[in-house]
PDB file of N, CA and C in Angstrom:
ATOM      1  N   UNK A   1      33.353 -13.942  81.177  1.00  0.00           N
ATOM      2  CA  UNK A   1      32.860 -12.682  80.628  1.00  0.00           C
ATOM      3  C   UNK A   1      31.322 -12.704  80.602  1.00  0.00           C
ATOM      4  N   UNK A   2      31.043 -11.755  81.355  1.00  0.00           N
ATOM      5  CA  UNK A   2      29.280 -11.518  80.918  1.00  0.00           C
ATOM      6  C   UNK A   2      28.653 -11.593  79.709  1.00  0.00           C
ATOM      7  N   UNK A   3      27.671 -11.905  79.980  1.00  0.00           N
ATOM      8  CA  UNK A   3      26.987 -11.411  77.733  1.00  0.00           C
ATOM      9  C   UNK A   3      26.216 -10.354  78.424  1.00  0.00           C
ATOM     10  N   UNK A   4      26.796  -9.317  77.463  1.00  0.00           N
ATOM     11  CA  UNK A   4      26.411  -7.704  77.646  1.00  0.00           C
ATOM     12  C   UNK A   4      25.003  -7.452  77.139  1.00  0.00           C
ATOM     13  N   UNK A   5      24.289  -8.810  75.771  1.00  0.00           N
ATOM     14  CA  UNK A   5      23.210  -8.195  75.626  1.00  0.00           C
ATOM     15  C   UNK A   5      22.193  -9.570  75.954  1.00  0.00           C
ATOM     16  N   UNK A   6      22.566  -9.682  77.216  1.00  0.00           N
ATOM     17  CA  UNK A   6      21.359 -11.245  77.650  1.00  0.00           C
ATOM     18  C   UNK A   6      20.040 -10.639  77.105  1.00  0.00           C
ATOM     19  N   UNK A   7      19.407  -9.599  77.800  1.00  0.00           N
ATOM     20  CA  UNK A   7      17.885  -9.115  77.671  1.00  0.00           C
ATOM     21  C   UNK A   7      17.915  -8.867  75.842  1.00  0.00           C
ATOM     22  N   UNK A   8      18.351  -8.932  75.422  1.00  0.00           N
ATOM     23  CA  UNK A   8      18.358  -8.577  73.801  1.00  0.00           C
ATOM     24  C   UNK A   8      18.717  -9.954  73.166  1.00  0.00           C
ATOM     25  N   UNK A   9      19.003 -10.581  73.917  1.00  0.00           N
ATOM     26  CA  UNK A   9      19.287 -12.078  73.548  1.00  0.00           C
ATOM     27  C   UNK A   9      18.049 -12.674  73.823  1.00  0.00           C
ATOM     28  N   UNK A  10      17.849 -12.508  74.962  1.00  0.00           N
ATOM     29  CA  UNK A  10      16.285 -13.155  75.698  1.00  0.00           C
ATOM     30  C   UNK A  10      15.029 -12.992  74.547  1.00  0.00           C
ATOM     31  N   UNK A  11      14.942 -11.616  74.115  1.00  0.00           N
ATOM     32  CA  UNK A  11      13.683 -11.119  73.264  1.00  0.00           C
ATOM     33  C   UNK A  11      14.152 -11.688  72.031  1.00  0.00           C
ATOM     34  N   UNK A  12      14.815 -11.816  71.411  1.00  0.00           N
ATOM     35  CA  UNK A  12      15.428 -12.592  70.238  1.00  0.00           C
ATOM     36  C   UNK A  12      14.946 -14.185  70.304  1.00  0.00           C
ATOM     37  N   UNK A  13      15.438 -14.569  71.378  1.00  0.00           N
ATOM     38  CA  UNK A  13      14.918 -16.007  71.466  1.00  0.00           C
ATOM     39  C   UNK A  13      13.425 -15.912  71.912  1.00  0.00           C
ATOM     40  N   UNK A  14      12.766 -15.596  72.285  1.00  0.00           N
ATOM     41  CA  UNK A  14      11.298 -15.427  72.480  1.00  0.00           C
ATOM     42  C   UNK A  14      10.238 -15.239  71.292  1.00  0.00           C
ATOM     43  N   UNK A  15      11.268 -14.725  70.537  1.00  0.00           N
ATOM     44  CA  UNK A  15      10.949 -14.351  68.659  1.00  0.00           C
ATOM     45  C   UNK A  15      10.675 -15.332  68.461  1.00  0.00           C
ATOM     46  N   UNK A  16      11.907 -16.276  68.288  1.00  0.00           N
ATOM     47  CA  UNK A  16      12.057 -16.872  67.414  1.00  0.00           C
ATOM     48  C   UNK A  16      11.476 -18.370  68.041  1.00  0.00           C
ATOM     49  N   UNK A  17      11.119 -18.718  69.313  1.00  0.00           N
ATOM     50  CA  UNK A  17      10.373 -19.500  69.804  1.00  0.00           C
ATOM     51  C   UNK A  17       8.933 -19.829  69.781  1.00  0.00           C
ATOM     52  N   UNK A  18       8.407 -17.686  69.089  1.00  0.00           N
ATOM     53  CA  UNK A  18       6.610 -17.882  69.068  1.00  0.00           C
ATOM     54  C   UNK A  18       6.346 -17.495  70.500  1.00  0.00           C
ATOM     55  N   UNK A  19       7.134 -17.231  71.410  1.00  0.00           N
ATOM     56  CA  UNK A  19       6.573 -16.364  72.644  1.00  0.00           C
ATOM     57  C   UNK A  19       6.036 -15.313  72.276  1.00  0.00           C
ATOM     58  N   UNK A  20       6.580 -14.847  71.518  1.00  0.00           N
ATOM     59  CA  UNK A  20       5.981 -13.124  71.597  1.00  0.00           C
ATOM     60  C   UNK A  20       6.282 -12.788  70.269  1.00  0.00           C
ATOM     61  N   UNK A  21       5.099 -12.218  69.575  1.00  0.00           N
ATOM     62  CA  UNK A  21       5.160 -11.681  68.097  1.00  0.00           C
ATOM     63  C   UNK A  21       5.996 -10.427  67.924  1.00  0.00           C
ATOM     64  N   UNK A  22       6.785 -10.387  66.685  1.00  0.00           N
ATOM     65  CA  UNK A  22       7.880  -9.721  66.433  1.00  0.00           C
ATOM     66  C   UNK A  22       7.116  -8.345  66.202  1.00  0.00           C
ATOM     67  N   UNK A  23       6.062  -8.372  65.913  1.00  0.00           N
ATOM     68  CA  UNK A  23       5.387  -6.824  65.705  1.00  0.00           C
ATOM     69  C   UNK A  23       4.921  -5.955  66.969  1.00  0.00           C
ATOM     70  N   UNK A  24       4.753  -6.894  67.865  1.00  0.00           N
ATOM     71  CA  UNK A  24       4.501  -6.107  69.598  1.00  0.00           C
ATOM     72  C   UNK A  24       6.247  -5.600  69.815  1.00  0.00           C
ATOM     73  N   UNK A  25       7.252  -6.613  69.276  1.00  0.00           N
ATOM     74  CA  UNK A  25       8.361  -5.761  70.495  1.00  0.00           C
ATOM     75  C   UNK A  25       8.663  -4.609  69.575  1.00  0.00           C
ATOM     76  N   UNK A  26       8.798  -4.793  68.043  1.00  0.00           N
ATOM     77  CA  UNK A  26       8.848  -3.323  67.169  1.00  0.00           C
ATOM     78  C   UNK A  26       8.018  -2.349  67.970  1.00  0.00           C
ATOM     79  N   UNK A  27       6.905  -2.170  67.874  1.00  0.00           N
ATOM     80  CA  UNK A  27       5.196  -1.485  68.631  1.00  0.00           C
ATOM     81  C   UNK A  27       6.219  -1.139  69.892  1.00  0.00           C
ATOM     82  N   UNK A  28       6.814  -1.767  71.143  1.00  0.00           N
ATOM     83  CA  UNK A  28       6.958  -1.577  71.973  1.00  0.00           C
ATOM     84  C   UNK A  28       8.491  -0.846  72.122  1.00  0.00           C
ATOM     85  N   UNK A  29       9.601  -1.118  71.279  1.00  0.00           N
ATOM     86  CA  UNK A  29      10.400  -0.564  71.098  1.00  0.00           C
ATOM     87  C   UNK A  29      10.501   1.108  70.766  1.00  0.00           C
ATOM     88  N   UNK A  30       9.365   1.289  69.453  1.00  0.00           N
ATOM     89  CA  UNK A  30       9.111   2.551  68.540  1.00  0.00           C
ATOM     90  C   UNK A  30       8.550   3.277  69.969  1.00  0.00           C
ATOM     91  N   UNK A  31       7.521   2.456  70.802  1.00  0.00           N
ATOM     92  CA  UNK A  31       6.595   3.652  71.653  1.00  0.00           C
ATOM     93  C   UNK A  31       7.470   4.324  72.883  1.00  0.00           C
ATOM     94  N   UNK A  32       8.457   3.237  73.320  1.00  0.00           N
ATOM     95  CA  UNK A  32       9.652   3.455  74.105  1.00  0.00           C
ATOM     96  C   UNK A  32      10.731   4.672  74.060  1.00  0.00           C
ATOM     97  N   UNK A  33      11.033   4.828  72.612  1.00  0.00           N
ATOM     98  CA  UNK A  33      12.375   5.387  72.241  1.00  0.00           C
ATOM     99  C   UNK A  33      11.665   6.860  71.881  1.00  0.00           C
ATOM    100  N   UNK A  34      12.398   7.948  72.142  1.00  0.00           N
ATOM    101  CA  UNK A  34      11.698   9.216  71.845  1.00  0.00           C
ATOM    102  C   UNK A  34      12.300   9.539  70.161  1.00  0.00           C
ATOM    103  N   UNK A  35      11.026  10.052  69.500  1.00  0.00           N
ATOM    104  CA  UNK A  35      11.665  10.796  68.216  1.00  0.00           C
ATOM    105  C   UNK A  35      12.773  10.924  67.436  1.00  0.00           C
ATOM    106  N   UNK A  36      13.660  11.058  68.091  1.00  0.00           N
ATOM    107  CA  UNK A  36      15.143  11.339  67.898  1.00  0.00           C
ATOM    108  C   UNK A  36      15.799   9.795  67.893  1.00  0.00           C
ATOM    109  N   UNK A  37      15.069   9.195  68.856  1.00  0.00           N
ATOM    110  CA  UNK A  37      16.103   8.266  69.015  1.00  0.00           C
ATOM    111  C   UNK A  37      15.612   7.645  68.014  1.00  0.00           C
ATOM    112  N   UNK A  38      14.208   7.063  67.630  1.00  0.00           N
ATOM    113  CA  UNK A  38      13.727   6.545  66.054  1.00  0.00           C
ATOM    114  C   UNK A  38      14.126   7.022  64.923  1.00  0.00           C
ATOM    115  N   UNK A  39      14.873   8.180  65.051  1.00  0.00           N
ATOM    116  CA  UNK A  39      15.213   9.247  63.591  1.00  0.00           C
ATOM    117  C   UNK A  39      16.637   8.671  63.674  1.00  0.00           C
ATOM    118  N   UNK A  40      17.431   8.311  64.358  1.00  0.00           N
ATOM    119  CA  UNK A  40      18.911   8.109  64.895  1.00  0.00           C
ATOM    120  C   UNK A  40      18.798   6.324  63.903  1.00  0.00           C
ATOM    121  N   UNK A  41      17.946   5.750  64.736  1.00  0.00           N
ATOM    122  CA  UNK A  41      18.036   4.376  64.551  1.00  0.00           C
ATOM    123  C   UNK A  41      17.747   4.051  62.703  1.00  0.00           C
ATOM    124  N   UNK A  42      16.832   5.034  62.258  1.00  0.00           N
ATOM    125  CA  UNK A  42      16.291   4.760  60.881  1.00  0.00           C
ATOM    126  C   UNK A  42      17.604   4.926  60.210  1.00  0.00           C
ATOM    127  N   UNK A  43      18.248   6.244  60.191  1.00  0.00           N
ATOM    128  CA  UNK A  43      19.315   6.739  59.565  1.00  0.00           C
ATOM    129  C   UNK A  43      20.178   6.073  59.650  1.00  0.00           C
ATOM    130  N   UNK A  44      20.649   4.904  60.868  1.00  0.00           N
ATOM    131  CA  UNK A  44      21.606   4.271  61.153  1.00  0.00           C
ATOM    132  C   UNK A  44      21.538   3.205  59.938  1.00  0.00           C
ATOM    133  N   UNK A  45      20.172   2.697  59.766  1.00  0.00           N
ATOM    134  CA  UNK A  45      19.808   1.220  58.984  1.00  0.00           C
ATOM    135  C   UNK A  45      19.843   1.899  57.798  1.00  0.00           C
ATOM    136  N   UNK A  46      20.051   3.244  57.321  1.00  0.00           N
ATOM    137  CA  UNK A  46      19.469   3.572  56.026  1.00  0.00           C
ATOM    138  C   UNK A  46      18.251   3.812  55.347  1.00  0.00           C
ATOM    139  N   UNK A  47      17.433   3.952  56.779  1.00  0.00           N
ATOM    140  CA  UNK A  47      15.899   3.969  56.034  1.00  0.00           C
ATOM    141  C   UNK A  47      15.655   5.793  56.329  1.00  0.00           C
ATOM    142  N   UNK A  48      15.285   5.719  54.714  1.00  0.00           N
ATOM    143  CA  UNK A  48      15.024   7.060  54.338  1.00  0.00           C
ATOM    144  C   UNK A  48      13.555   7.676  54.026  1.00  0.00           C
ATOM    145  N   UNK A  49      13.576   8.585  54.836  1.00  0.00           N
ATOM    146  CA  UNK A  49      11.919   9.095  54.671  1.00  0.00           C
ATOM    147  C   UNK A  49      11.915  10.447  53.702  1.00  0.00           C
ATOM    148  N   UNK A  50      11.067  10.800  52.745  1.00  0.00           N
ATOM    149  CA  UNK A  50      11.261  11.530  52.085  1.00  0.00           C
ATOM    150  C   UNK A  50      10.247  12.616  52.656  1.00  0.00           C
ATOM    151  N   UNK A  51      10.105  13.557  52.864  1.00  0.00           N
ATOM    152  CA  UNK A  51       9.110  14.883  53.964  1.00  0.00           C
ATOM    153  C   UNK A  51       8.409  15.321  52.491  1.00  0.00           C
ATOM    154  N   UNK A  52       8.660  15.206  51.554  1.00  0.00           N
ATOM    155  CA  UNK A  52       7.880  15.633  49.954  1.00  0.00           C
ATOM    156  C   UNK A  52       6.717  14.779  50.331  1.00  0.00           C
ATOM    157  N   UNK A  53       6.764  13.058  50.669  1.00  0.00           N
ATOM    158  CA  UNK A  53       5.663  12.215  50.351  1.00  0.00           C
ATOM    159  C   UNK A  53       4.385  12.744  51.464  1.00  0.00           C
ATOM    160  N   UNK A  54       5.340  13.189  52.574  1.00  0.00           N
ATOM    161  CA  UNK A  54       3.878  13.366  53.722  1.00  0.00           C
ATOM    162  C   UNK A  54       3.294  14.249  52.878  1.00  0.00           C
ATOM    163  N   UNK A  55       3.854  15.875  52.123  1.00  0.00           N
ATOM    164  CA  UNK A  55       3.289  17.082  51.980  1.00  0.00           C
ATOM    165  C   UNK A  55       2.304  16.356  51.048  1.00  0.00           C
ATOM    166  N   UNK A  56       2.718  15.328  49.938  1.00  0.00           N
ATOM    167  CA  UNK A  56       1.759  15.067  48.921  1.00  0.00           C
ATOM    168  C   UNK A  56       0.242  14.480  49.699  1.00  0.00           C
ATOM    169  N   UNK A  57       0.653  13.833  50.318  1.00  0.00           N
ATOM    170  CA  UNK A  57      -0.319  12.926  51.273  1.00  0.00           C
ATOM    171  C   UNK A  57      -1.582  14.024  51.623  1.00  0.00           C
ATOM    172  N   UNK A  58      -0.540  15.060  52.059  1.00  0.00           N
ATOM    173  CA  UNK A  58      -1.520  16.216  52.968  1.00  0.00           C
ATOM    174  C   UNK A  58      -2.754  16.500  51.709  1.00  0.00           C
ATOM    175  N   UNK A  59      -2.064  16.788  50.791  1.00  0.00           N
ATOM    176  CA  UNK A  59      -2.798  17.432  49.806  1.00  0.00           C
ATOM    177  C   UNK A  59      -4.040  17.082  49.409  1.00  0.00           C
ATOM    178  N   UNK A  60      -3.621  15.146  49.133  1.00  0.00           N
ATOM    179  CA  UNK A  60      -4.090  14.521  47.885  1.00  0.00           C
ATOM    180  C   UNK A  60      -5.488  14.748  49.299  1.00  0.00           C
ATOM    181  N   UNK A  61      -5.511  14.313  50.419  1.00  0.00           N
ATOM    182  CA  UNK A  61      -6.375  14.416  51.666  1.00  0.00           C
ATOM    183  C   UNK A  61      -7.423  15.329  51.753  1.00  0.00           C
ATOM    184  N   UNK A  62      -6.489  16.702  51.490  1.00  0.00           N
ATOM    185  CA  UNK A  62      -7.551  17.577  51.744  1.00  0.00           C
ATOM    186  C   UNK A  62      -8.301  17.618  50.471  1.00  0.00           C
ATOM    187  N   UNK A  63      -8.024  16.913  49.358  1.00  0.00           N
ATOM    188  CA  UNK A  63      -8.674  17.448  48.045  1.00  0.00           C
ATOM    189  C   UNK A  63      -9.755  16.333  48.269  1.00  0.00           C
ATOM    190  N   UNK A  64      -9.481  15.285  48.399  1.00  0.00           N
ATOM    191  CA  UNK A  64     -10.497  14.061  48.863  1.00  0.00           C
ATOM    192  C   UNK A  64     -11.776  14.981  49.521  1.00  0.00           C
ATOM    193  N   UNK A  65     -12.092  16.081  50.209  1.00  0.00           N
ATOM    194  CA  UNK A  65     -12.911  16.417  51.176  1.00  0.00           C
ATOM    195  C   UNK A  65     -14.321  17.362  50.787  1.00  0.00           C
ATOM    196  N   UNK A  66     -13.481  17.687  49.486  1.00  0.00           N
ATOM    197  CA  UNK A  66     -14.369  18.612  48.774  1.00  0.00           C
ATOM    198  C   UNK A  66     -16.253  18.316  48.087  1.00  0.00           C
TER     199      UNK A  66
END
C-alpha cells in the first residue's frame, strides 16, 4: 500500500529534524490556500474569529489619529 501522505510526511519530518522552521511552512501554507480554504481549515480546528474585534480595532485606530 502506498502512504497517501509521503509529502506531508516529508515536511513533518523536516520539522521536526530543524530543516525547515515550522513558521515558513504555516507562512507558506496560509499564502498557498485561498480565503475560503483558510476559513474552512480554521472552522475545522475550531478556531474562532470574532468580526466585533476587527470593528473595535478599526475604531480604537482611527481615534489614535486625532
Amino acid at each position: 500500500m502506498a502512504n497517501v501522505r509521503k509529502v506531508t510526511n516529508e515536511i513533518l519530518e523536516m520539522i521536526d529534524n530543524g530543516a525547515i522552521d515550522p513558521i515558513q511552512v504555516v507562512q507558506m501554507c496560509l499564502n498557498y490556500m485561498s480565503e475560503a480554504d483558510v476559513a474552512d481549515m480554521a472552522q475545522a480546528n475550531d478556531l474562532s474569529f470574532d468580526d466585533d474585534d476587527d470593528d473595535e480595532e478599526e475604531e480604537e485606530e482611527d481615534g489614535d489619529e486625532d
